[in-house]
Every structure is written in C-alpha cells, then in structure tokens.
N, C-alpha and C. Protein backbone atom coordinates (compact mmCIF):
# COMPACT_ATOMS: atom_id res chain seq x y z
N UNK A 1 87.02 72.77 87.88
CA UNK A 1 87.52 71.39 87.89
C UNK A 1 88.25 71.13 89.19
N UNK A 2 87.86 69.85 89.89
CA UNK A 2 88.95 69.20 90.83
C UNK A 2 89.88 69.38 90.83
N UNK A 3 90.78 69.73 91.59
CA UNK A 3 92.35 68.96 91.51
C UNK A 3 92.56 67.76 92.19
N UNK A 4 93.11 66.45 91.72
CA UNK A 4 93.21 65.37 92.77
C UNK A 4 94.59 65.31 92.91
N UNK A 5 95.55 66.44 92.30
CA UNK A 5 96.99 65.89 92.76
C UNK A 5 97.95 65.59 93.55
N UNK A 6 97.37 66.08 94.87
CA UNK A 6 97.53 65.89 96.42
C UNK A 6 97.13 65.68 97.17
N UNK A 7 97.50 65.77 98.28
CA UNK A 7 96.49 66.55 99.57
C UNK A 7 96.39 67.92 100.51
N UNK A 8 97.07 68.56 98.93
CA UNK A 8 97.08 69.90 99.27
C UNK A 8 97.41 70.45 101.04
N UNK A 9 98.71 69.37 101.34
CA UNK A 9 99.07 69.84 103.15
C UNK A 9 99.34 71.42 103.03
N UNK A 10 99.17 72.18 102.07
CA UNK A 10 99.68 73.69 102.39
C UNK A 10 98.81 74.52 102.88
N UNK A 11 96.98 73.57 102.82
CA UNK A 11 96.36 74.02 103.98
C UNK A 11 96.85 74.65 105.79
N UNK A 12 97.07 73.49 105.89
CA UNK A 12 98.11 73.85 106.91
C UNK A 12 98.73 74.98 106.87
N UNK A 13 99.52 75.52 106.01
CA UNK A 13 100.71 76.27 106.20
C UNK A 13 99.34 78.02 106.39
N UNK A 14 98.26 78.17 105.33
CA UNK A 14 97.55 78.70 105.54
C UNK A 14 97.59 79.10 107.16
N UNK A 15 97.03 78.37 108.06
CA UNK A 15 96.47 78.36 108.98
C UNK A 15 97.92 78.92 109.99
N UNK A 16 99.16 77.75 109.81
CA UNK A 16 100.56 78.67 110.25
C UNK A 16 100.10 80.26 110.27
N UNK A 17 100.40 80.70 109.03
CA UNK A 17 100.55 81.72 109.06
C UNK A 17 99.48 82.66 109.72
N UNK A 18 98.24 82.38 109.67
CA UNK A 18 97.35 83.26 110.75
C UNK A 18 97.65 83.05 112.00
N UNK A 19 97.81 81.92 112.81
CA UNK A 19 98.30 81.48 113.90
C UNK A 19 99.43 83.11 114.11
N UNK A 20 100.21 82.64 113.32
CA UNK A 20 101.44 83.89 113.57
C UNK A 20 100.65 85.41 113.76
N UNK A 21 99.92 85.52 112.51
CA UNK A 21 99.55 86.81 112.34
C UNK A 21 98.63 87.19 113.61
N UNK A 22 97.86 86.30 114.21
CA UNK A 22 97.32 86.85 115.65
C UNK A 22 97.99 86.94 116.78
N UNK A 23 99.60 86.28 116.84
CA UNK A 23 100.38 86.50 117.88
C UNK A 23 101.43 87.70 117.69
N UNK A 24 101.24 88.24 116.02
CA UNK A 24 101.86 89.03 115.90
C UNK A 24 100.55 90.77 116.88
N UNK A 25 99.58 90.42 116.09
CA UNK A 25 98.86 90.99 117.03
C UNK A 25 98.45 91.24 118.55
N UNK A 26 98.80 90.27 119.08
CA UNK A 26 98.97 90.54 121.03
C UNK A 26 100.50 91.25 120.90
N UNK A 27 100.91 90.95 120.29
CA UNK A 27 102.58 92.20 120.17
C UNK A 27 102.54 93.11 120.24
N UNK A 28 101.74 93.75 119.15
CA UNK A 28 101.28 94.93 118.92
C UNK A 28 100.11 95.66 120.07
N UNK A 29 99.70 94.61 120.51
CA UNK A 29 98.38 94.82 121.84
C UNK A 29 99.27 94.98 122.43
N UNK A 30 100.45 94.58 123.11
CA UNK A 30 101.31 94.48 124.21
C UNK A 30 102.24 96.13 124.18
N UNK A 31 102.38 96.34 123.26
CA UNK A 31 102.93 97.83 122.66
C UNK A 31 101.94 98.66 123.01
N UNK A 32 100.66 98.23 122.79
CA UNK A 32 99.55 99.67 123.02
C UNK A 32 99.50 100.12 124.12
N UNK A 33 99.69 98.81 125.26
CA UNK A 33 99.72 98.71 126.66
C UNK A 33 100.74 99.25 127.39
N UNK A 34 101.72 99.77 126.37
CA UNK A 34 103.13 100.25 127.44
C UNK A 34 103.31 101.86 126.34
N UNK A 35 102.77 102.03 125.45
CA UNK A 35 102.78 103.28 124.75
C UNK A 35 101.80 104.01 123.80
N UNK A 36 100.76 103.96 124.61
CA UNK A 36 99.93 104.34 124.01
C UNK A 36 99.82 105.82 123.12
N UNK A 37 100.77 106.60 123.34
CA UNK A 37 101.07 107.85 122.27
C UNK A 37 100.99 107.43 120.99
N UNK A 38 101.41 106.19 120.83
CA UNK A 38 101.76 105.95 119.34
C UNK A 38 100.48 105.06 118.76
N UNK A 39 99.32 105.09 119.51
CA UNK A 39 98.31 104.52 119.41
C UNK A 39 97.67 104.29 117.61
N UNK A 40 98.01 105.71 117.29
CA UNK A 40 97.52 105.55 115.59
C UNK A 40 98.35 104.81 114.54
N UNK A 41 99.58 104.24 115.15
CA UNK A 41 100.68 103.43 114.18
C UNK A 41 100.29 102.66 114.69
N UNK A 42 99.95 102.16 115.58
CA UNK A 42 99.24 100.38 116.01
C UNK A 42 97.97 99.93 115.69
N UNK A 43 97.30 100.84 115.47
CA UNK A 43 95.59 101.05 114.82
C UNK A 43 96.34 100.75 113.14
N UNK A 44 96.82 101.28 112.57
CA UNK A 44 97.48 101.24 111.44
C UNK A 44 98.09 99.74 110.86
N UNK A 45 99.06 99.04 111.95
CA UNK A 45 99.49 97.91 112.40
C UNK A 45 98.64 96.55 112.09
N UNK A 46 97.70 96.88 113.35
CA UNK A 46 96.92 95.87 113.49
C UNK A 46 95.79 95.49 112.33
N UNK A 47 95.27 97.29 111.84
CA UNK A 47 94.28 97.00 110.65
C UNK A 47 94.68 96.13 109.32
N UNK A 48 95.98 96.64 109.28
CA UNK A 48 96.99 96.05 108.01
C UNK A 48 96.68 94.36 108.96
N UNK A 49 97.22 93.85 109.42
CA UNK A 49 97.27 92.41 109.90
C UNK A 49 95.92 92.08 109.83
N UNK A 50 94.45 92.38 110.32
CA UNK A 50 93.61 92.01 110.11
C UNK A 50 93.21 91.62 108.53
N UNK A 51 93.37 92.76 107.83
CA UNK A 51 93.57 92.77 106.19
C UNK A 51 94.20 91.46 105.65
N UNK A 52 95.08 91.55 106.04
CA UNK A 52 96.45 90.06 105.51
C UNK A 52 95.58 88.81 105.86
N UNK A 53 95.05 88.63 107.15
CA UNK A 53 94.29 87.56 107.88
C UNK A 53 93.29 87.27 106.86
N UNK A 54 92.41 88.31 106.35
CA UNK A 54 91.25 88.13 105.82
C UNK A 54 91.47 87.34 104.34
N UNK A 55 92.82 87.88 103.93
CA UNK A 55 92.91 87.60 102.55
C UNK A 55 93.06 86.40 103.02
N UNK A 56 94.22 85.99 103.67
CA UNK A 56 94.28 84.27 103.64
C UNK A 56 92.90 83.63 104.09
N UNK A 57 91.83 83.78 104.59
CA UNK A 57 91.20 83.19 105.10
C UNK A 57 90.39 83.36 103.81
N UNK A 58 89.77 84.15 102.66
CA UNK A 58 89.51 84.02 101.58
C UNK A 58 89.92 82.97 100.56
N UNK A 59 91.65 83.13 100.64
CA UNK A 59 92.10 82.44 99.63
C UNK A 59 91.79 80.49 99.90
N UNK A 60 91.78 80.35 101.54
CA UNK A 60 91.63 79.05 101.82
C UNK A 60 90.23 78.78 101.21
N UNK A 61 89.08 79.79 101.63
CA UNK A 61 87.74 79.39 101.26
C UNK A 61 87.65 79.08 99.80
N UNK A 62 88.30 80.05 98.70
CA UNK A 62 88.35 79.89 97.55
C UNK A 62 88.85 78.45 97.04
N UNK A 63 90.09 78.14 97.52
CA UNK A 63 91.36 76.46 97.19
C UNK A 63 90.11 75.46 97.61
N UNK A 64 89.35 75.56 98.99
CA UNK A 64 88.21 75.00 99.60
C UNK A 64 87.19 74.44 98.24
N UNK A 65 87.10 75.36 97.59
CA UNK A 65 86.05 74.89 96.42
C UNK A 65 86.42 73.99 95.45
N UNK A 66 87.55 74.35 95.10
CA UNK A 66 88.91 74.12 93.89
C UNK A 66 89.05 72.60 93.98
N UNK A 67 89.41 72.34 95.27
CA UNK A 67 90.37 70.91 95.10
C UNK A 67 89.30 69.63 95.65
N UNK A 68 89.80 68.81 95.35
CA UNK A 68 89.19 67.43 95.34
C UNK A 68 89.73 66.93 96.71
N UNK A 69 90.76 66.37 97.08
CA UNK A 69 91.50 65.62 98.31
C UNK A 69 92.38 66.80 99.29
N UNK A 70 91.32 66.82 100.27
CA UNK A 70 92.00 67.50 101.44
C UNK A 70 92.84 67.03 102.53
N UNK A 71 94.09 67.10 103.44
CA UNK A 71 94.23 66.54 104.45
C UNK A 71 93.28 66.02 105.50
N UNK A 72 92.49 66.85 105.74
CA UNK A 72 90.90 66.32 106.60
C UNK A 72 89.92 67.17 106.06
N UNK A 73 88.68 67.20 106.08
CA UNK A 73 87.22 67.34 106.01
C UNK A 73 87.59 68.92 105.67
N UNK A 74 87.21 69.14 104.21
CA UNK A 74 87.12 70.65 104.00
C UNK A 74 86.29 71.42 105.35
N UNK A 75 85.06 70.90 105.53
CA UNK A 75 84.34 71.29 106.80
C UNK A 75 85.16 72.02 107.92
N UNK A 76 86.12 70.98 108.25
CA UNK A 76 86.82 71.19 109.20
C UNK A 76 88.06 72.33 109.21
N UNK A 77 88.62 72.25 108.13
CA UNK A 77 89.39 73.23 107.41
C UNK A 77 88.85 74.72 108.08
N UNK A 78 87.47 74.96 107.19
CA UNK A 78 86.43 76.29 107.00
C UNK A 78 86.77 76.36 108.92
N UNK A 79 86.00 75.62 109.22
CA UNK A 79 85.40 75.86 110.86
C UNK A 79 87.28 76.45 111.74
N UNK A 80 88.09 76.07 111.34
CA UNK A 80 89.12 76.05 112.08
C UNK A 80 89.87 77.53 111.46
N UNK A 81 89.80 78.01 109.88
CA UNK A 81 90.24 79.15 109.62
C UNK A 81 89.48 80.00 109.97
N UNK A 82 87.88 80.07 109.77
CA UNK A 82 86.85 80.96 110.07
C UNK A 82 86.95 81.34 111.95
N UNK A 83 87.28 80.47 112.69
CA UNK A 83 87.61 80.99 114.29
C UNK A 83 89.05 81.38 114.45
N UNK A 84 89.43 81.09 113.77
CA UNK A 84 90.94 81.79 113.72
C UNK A 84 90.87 83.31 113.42
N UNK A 85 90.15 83.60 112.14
CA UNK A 85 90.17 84.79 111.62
C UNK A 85 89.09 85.83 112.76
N UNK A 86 87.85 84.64 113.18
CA UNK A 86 87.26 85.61 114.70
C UNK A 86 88.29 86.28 115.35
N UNK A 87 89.44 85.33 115.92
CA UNK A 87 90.26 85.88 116.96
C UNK A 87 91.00 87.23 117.08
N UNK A 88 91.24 87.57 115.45
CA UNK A 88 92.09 88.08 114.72
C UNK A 88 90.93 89.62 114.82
N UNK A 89 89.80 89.40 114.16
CA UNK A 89 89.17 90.68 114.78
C UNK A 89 88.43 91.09 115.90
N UNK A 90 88.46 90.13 116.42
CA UNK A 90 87.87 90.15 118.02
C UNK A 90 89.41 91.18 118.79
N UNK A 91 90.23 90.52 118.13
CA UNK A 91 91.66 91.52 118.73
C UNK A 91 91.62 92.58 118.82
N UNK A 92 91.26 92.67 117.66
CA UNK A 92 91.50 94.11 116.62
C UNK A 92 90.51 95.15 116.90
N UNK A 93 89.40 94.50 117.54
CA UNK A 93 88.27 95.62 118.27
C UNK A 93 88.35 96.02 119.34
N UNK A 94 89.42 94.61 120.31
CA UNK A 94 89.46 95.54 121.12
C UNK A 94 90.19 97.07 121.71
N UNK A 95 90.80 96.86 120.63
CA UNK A 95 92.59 97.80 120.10
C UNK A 95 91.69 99.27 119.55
N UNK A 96 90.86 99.04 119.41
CA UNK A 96 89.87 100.09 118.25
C UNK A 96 89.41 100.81 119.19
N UNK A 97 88.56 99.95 120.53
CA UNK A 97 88.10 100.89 121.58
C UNK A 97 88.85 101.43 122.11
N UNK A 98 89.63 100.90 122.74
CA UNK A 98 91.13 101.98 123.32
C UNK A 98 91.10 103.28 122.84
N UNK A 99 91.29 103.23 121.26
CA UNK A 99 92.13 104.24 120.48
C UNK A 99 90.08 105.28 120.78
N UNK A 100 89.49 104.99 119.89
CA UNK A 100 88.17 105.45 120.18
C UNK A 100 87.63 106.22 121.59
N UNK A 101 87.84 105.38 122.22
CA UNK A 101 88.07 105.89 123.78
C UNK A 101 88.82 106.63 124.01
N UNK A 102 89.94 106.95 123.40
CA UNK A 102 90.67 107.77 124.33
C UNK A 102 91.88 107.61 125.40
N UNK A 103 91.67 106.07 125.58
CA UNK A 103 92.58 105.92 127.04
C UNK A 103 93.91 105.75 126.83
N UNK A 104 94.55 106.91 127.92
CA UNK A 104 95.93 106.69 127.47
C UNK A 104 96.28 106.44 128.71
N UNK A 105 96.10 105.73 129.78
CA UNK A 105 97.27 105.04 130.70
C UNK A 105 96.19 103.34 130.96
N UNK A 106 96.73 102.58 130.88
CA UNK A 106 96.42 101.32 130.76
C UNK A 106 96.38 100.79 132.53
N UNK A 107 95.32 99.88 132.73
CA UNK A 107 95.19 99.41 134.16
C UNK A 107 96.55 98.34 133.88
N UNK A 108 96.78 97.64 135.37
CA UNK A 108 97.05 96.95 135.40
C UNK A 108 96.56 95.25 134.57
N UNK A 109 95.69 95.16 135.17
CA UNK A 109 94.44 94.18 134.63
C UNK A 109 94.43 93.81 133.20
N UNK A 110 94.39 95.21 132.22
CA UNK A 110 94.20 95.11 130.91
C UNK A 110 95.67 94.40 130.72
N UNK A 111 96.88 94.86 131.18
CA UNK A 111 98.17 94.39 130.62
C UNK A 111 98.13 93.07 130.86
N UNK A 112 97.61 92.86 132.30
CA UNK A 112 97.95 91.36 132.57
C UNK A 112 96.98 90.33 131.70
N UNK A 113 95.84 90.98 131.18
CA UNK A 113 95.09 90.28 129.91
C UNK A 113 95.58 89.88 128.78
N UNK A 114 96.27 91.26 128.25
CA UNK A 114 96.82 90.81 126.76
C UNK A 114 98.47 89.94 126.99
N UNK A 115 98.98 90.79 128.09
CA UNK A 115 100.27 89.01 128.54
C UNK A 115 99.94 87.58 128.43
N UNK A 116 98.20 87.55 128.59
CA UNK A 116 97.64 85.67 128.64
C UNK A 116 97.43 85.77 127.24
N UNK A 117 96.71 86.55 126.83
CA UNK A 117 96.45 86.62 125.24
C UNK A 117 98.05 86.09 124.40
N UNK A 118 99.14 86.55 124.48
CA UNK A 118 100.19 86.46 124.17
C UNK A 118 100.46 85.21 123.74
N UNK A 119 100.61 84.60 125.24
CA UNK A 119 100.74 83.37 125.75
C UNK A 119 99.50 82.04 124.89
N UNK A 120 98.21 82.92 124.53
CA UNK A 120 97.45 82.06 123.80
C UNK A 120 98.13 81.90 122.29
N UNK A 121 99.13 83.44 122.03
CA UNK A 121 99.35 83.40 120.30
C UNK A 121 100.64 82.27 119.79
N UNK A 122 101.37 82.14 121.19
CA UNK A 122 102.13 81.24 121.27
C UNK A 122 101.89 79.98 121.08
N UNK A 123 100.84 79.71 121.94
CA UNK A 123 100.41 78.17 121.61
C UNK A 123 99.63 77.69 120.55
N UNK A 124 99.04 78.83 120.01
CA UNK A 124 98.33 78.23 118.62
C UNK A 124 99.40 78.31 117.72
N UNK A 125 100.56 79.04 117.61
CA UNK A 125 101.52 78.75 116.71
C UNK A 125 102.23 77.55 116.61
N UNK A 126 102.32 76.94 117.82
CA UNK A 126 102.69 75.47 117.72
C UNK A 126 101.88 74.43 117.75
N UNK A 127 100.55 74.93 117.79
CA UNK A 127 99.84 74.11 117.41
C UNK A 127 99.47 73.57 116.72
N UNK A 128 99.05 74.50 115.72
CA UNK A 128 98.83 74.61 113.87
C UNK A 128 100.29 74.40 112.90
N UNK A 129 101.36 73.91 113.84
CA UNK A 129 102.63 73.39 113.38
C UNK A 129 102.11 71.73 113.78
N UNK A 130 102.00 71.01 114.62
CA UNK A 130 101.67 70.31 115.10
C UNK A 130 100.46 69.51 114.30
N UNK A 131 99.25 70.34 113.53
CA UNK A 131 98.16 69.86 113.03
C UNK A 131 99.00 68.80 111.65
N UNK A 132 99.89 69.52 111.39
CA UNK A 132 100.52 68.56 110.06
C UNK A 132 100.50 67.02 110.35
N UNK A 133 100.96 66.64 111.62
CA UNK A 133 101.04 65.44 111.83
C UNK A 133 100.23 65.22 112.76
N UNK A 134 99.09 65.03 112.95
CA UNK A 134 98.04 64.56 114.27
C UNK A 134 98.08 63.39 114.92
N UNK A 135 98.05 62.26 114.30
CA UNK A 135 99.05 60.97 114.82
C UNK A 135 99.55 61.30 115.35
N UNK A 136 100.99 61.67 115.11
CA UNK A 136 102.07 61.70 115.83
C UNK A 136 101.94 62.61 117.25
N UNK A 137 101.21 63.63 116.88
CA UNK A 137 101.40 64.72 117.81
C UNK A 137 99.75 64.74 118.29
N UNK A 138 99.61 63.37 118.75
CA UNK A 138 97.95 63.63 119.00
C UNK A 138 98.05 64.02 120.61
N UNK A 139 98.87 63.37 121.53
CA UNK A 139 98.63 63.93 123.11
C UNK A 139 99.05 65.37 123.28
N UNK A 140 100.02 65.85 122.18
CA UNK A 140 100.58 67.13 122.86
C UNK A 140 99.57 68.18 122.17
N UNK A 141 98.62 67.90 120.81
CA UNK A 141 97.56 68.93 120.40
C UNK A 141 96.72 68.69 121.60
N UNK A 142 96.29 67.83 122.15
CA UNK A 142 95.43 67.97 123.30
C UNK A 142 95.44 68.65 124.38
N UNK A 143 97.13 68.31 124.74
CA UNK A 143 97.66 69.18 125.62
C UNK A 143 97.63 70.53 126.17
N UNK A 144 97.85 71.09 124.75
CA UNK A 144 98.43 72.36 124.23
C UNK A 144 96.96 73.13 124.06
N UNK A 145 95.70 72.43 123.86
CA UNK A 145 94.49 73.00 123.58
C UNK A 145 93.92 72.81 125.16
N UNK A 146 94.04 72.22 125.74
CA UNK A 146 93.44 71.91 127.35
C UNK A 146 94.17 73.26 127.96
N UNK A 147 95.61 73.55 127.66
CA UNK A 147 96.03 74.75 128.18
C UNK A 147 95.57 76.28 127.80
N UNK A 148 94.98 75.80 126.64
CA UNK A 148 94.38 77.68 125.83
C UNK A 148 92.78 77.92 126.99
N UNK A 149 92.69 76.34 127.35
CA UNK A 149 91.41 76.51 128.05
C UNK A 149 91.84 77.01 129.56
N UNK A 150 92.63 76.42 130.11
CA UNK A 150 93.43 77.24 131.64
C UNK A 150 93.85 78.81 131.21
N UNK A 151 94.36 79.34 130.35
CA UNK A 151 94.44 80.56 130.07
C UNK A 151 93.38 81.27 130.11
N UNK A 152 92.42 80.91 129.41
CA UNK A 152 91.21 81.34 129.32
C UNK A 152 90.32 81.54 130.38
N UNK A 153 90.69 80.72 131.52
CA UNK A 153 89.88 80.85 132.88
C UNK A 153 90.35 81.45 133.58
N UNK A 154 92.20 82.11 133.51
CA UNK A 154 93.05 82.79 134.15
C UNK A 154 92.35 84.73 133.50
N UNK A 155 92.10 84.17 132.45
CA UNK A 155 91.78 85.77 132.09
C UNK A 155 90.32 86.02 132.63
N UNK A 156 89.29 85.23 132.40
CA UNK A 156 88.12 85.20 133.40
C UNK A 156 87.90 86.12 134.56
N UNK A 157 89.68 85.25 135.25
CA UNK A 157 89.45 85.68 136.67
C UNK A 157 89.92 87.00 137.15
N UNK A 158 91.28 87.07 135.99
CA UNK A 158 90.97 88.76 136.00
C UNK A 158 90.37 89.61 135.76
N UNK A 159 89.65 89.17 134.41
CA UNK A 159 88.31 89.79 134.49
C UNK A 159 87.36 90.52 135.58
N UNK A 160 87.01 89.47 135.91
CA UNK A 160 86.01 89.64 136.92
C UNK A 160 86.35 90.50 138.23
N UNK A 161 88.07 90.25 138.89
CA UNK A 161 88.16 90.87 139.69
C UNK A 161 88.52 92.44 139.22
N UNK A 162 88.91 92.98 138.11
CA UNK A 162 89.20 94.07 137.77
C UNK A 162 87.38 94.64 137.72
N UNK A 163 86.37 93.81 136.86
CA UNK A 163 85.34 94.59 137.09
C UNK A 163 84.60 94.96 138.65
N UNK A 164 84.79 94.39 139.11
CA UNK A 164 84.26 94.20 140.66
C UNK A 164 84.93 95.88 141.22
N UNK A 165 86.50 95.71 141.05
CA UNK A 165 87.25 96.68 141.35
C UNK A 165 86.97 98.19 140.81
N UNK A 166 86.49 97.93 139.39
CA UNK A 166 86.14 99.62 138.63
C UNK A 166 84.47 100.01 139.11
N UNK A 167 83.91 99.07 139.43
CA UNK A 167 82.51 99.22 140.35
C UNK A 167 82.40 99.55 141.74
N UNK A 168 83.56 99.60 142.50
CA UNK A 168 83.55 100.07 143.83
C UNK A 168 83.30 101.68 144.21
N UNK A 169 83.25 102.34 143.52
CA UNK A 169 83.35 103.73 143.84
C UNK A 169 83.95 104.59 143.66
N UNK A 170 85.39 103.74 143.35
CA UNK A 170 86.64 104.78 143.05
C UNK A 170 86.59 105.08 141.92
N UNK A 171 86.22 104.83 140.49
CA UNK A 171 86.80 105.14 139.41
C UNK A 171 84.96 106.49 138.74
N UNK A 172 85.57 107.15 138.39
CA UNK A 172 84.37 108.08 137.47
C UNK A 172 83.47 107.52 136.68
N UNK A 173 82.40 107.61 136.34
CA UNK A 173 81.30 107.38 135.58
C UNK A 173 81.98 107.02 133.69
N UNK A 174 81.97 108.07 133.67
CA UNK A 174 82.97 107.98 132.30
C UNK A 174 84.32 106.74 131.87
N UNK A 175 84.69 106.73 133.07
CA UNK A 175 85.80 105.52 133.26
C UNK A 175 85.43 104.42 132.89
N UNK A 176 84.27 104.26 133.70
CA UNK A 176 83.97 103.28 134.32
C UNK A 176 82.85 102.40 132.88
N UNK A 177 82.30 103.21 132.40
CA UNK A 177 82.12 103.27 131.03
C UNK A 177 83.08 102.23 129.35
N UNK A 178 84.51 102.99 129.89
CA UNK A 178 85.15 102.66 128.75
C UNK A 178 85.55 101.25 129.57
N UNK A 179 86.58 101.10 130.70
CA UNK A 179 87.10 99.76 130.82
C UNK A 179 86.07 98.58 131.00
N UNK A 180 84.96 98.89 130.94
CA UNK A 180 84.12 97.54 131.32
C UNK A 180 83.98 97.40 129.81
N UNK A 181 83.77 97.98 128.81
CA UNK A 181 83.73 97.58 127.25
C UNK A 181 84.96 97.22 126.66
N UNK A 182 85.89 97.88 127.31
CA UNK A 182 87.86 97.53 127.35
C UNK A 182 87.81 96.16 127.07
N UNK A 183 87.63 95.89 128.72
CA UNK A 183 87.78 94.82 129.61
C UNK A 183 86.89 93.83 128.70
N UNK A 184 85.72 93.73 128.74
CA UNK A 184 84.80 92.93 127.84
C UNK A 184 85.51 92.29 126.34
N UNK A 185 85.98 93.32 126.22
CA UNK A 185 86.34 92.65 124.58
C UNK A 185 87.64 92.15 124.61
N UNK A 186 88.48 92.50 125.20
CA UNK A 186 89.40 91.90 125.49
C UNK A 186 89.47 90.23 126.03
N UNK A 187 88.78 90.23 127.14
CA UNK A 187 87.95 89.13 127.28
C UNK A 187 87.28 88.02 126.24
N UNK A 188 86.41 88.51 125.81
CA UNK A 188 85.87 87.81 124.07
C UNK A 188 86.82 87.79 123.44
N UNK A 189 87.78 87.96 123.46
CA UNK A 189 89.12 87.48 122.48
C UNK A 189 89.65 86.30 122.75
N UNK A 190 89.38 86.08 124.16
CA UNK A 190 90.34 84.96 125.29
C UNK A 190 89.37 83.83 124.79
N UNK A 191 87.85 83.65 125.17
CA UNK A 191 86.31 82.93 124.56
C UNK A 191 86.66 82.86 123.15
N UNK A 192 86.97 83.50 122.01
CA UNK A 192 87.22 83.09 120.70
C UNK A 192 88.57 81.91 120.72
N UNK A 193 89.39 82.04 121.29
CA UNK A 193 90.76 81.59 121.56
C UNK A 193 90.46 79.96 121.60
N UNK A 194 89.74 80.56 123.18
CA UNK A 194 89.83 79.04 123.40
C UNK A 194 88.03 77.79 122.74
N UNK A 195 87.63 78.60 122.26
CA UNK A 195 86.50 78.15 121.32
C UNK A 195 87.18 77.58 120.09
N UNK A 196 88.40 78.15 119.78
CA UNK A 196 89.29 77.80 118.79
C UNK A 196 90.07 76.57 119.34
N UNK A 197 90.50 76.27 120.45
CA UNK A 197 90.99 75.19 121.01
C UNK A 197 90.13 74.19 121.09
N UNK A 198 88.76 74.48 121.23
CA UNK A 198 87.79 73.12 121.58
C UNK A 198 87.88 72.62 119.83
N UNK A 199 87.73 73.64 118.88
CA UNK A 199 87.93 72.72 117.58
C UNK A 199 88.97 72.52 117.22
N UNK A 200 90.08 72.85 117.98
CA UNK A 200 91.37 71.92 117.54
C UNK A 200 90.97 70.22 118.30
N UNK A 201 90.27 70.10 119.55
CA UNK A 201 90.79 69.05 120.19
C UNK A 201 89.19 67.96 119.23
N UNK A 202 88.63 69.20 118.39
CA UNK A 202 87.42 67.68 117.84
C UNK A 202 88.34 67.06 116.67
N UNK A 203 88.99 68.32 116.12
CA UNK A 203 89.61 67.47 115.34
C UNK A 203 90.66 66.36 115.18
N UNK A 204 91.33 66.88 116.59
CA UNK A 204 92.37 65.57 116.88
C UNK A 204 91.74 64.83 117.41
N UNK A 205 90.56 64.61 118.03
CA UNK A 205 89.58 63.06 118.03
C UNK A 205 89.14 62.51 117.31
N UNK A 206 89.18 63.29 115.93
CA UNK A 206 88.16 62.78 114.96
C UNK A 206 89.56 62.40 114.37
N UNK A 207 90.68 62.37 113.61
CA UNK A 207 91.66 62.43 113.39
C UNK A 207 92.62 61.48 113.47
N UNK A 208 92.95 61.67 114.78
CA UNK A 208 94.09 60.64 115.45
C UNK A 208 93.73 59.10 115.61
C-alpha cells in the first residue's frame, strides 16, 4: 500500500548521510596516505562504511516502492543515491589496490588526489543539505556542482602529469604496474563525483 502522508523529505536526510559517509571515506583515504602500516584497520574501516552506504541505499530503494508522494521524481531520487553509492565503492577499490598491491610509501600525486577527493566529500555534504530547499538554494547547488566539476579537472591534471612521470624511465616495471591502476582508480572516483554533480545540477533545473 501507498503512503500519501507526506512528502517523505527524510529522503533527503538518506542521501545526507551518504554524502557524509563518502567524506568520511577520503578521511580514511587521507590516513592510508600518511600511514600505511595500519593499512588492514582502514581496509576494515572503509569496508564497514561501504556496508552502511549499501544498506541505506537499499533502504531508500525499498521506501522508493512504498510511498506514494515524493519530494521530486522517485526516478530522480534512485539516479542520485545509486551515483552516490558508485562513489562510495569506486573509493573503496581504490583503497583495496593499495592494500593488494602492497604499496607502502605513497607518491606525492596520489596524496594530492585524495586531498581534491576530500574537498569533493565536502561539497557534496553541503550540497545534499542544500537539496532540501532547491528554490531557495538554486544558484549556490549550481555553484557548488560547477565546482565538483573544476576539482575534477584539477585531478585530471594530476593525473596525467604523474602518469607521464611513472613512464619516463625512472620507476621499475612492477611499479609502474601498480600506480597506473592506483592512479586510475583513484581518478574514476573524481569521474563518479563529478557525474554525481552533473545530476545534481539536472535536478536543480528541473526543480527550481
């Protein structure tokens, strides 16, 4: 049966809380990056947070069926928790190769990746604070999503120059191996991010 007794805004709060739970995760990325000894309590960490992510992103799909009157387009709901929860294991893999790999001293490059990553967990937390009221807060969701996309081209560019750099000659075969799959997924985290920003900004067009 329907429920029509609201508009169930605790959708929203759903989405809060993953928001958090993937910035709690560049935390924990940011920890791997300065101590990697303790690599199997952050593998531990992060799996638990992926776990938590999944359930909420279940429980929304489940309420998704349940209720009658949504704040906006169940559609939209699905599409916006389902790339959220990407981000969340797109993270989480790249944290996996590390540990898998082996690597215990971190480039420069990689740190300065998951610092933008950070910086992305930040802004979707105020973003998905922000979705409550879209009216009101329709220039600064735009804002705030136009910037996940400048982050995203900032990590690009480290990208690219760190791979250029592990291809010159200096680094071993074997090396050279793990940070370009490092580097890669780390990367695809930044592309989920801000793929997640382009459907924040349809929805504040469609919306506002």
């Amino acid at each position: 049966m329907f429920s029509i007794s609201n508009k169930h805004e605790e959708f929203f709060d759903y989405l809060i809380e993953n928001a958090e739970n993937f910035h709690r995760g560049t935390l924990i990325a940011k920890d791997v990056m300065t101590n990697t000894a303790n690599i199997s309590k952050y593998m531990k960490d992060i799996a638990q947070l992926e776990h938590t992510s999944d359930k909420i992103n279940e429980d929304v799909i489940m309420k998704l069926c349940r209720v009658f009157i949504t704040p906006i387009d169940r559609e939209d709901f699905y599409k916006l928790t389902c790339q959220l929860e990407d981000c969340i294991d797109q993270l989480h893999g790249s944290l996996m190769r590390i540990s898998l790999y082996h690597i215990e001293t971190m480039t420069p490059a990689a740190v300065d990746i998951v610092d933008q990553l950070e910086l992305m967990g930040k802004e979707l937390k105020d973003i998905f604070s922000l979705l409550k009221n879209i009216d009101k807060n329709e220039a600064e969701l735009m804002e705030r999503a136009n910037r996940l996309s400048k982050i995203e081209t900032e990590v690009d560019n480290i990208y690219r120059r760190e791979i250029s750099r592990i291809f010159n000659g200096e680094m071993d075969l074997l090396d050279i191996i793990r940070w370009k799959d490092v580097l890669g997924t780390l990367e695809d985290t930044s592309d989920e991010v801000e793929e997640l920003g382009n459907i924040i900004k349809e929805v504040t067009m469609k919306y506002a």
